[in-house]
Protein backbone atom coordinates (compact mmCIF):
# COMPACT_ATOMS: atom_id res chain seq x y z
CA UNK A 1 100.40 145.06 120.78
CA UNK A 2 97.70 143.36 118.52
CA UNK A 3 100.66 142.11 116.99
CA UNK A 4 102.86 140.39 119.30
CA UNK A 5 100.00 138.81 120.54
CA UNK A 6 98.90 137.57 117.30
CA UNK A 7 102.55 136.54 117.01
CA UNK A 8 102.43 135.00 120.47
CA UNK A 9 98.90 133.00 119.68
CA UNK A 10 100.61 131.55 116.14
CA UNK A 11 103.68 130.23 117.75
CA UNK A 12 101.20 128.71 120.77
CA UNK A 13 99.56 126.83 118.04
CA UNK A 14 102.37 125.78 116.30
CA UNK A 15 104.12 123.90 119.67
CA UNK A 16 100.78 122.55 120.53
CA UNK A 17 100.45 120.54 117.05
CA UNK A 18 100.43 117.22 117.33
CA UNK A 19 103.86 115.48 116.08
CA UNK A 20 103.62 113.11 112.98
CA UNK A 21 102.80 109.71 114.27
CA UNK A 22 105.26 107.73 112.17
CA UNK A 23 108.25 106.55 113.12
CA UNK A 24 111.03 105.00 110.30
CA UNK A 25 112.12 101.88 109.98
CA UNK A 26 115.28 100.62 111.66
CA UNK A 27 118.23 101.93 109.96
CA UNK A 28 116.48 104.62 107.99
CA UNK A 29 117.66 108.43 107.43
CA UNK A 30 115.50 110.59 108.14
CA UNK A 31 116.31 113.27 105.38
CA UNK A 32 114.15 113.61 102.29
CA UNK A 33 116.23 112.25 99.12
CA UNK A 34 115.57 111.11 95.58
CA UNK A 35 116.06 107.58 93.95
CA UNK A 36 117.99 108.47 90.87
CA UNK A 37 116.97 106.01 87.50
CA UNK A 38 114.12 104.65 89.08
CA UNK A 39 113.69 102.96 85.38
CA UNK A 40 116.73 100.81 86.46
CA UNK A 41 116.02 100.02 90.09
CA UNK A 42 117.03 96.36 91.07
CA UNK A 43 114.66 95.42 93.60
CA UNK A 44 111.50 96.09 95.90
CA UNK A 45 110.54 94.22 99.53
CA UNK A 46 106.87 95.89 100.52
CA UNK A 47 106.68 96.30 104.45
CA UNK A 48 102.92 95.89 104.77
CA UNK A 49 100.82 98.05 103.77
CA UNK A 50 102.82 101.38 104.88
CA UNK A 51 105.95 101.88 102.17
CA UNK A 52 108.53 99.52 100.12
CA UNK A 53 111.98 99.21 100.42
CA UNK A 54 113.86 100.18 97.01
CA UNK A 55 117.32 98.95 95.63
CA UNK A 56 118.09 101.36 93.34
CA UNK A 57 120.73 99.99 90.25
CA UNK A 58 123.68 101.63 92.82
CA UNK A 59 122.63 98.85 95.07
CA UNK A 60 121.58 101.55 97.76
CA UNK A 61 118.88 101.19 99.65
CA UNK A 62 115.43 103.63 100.06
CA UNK A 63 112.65 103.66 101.91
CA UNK A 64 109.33 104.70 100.41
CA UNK A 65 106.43 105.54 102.80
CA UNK A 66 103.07 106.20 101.67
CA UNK A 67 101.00 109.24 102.49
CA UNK A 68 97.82 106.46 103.83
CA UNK A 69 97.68 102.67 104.04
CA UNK A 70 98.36 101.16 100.62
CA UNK A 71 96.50 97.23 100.97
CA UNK A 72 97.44 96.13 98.15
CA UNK A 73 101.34 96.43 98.33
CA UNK A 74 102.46 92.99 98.15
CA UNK A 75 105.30 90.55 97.38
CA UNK A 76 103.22 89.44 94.43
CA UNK A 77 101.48 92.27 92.78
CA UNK A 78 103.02 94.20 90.29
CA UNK A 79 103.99 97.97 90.61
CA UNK A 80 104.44 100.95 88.83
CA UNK A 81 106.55 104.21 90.32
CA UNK A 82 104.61 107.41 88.76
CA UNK A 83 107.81 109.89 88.98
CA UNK A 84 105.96 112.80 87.78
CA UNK A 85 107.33 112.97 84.18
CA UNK A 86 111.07 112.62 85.90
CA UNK A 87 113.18 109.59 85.99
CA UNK A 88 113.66 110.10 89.83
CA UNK A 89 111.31 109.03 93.02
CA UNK A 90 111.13 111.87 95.52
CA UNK A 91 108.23 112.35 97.87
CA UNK A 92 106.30 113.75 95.26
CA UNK A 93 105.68 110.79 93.50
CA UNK A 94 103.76 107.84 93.62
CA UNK A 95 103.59 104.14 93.51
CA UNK A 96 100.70 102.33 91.36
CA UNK A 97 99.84 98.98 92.93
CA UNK A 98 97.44 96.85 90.43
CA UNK A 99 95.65 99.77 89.87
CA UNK A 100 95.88 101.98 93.22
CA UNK A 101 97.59 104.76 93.07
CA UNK A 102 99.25 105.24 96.34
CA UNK A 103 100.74 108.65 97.25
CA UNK A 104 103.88 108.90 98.43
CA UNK A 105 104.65 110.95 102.00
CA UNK A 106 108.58 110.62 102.11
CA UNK A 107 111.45 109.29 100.84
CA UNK A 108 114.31 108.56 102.65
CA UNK A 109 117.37 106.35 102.76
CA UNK A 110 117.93 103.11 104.61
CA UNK A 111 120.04 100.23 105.56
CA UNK A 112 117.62 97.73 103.67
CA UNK A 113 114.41 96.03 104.53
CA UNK A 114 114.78 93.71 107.94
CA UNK A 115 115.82 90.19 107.57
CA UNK A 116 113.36 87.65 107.03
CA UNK A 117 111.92 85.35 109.72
């Protein structure tokens, strides 16, 4: 009895969590993936302060969100990708913008950043 309701109580808790509040960019996968050879990626467009877009050297395209706000991801600063001793970017990485480390939350692929205005 002390059981089920336990059980009962744990799944309550679990439906009644609030949802992630993040939503991908247009034309981005939702499933977790790695960027193979990040040493030989082709190209990065930031999208604010949230993630970049990542060309890897396959000419596919990522998306790389960040755990929190990242201010100083910019056209113009330069980056670092901290792969955790790997030469591939997964989720558990992290991105090093002049000097901020930036955590990353997800990566995922994606149909490029949006056009330009």
């Amino acid at each position: 009895m002390i059981r089920s309701s336990l059980l009962a109580a744990s799944f309550l808790a679990a439906a009644a969590a609030p949802a992630l509040a993040f939503d991908p960019p247009a034309g981005a996968d939702s499933r977790e993936v790695r960027i193979p050879r990040m040493s030989q990626f082709l190209e990065w467009v930031p999208d604010g302060e949230n993630g970049l877009f990542i060309r890897a050297d396959t000419g596919r395209w990522f998306y790389a969100r960040t755990r929190e706000a990242c201010p100083r991801l910019d056209n113009n600063v330069a980056l670092r990708f901290d792969t955790r001793g790997g030469r591939d970017l997964d989720r558990f990485g992290a991105i090093r913008a002049e000097g901020w480390r930036c955590d990353l939350a997800s990566v995922t692929e994606s149909a490029g950043p949006p056009p330009r205005r």
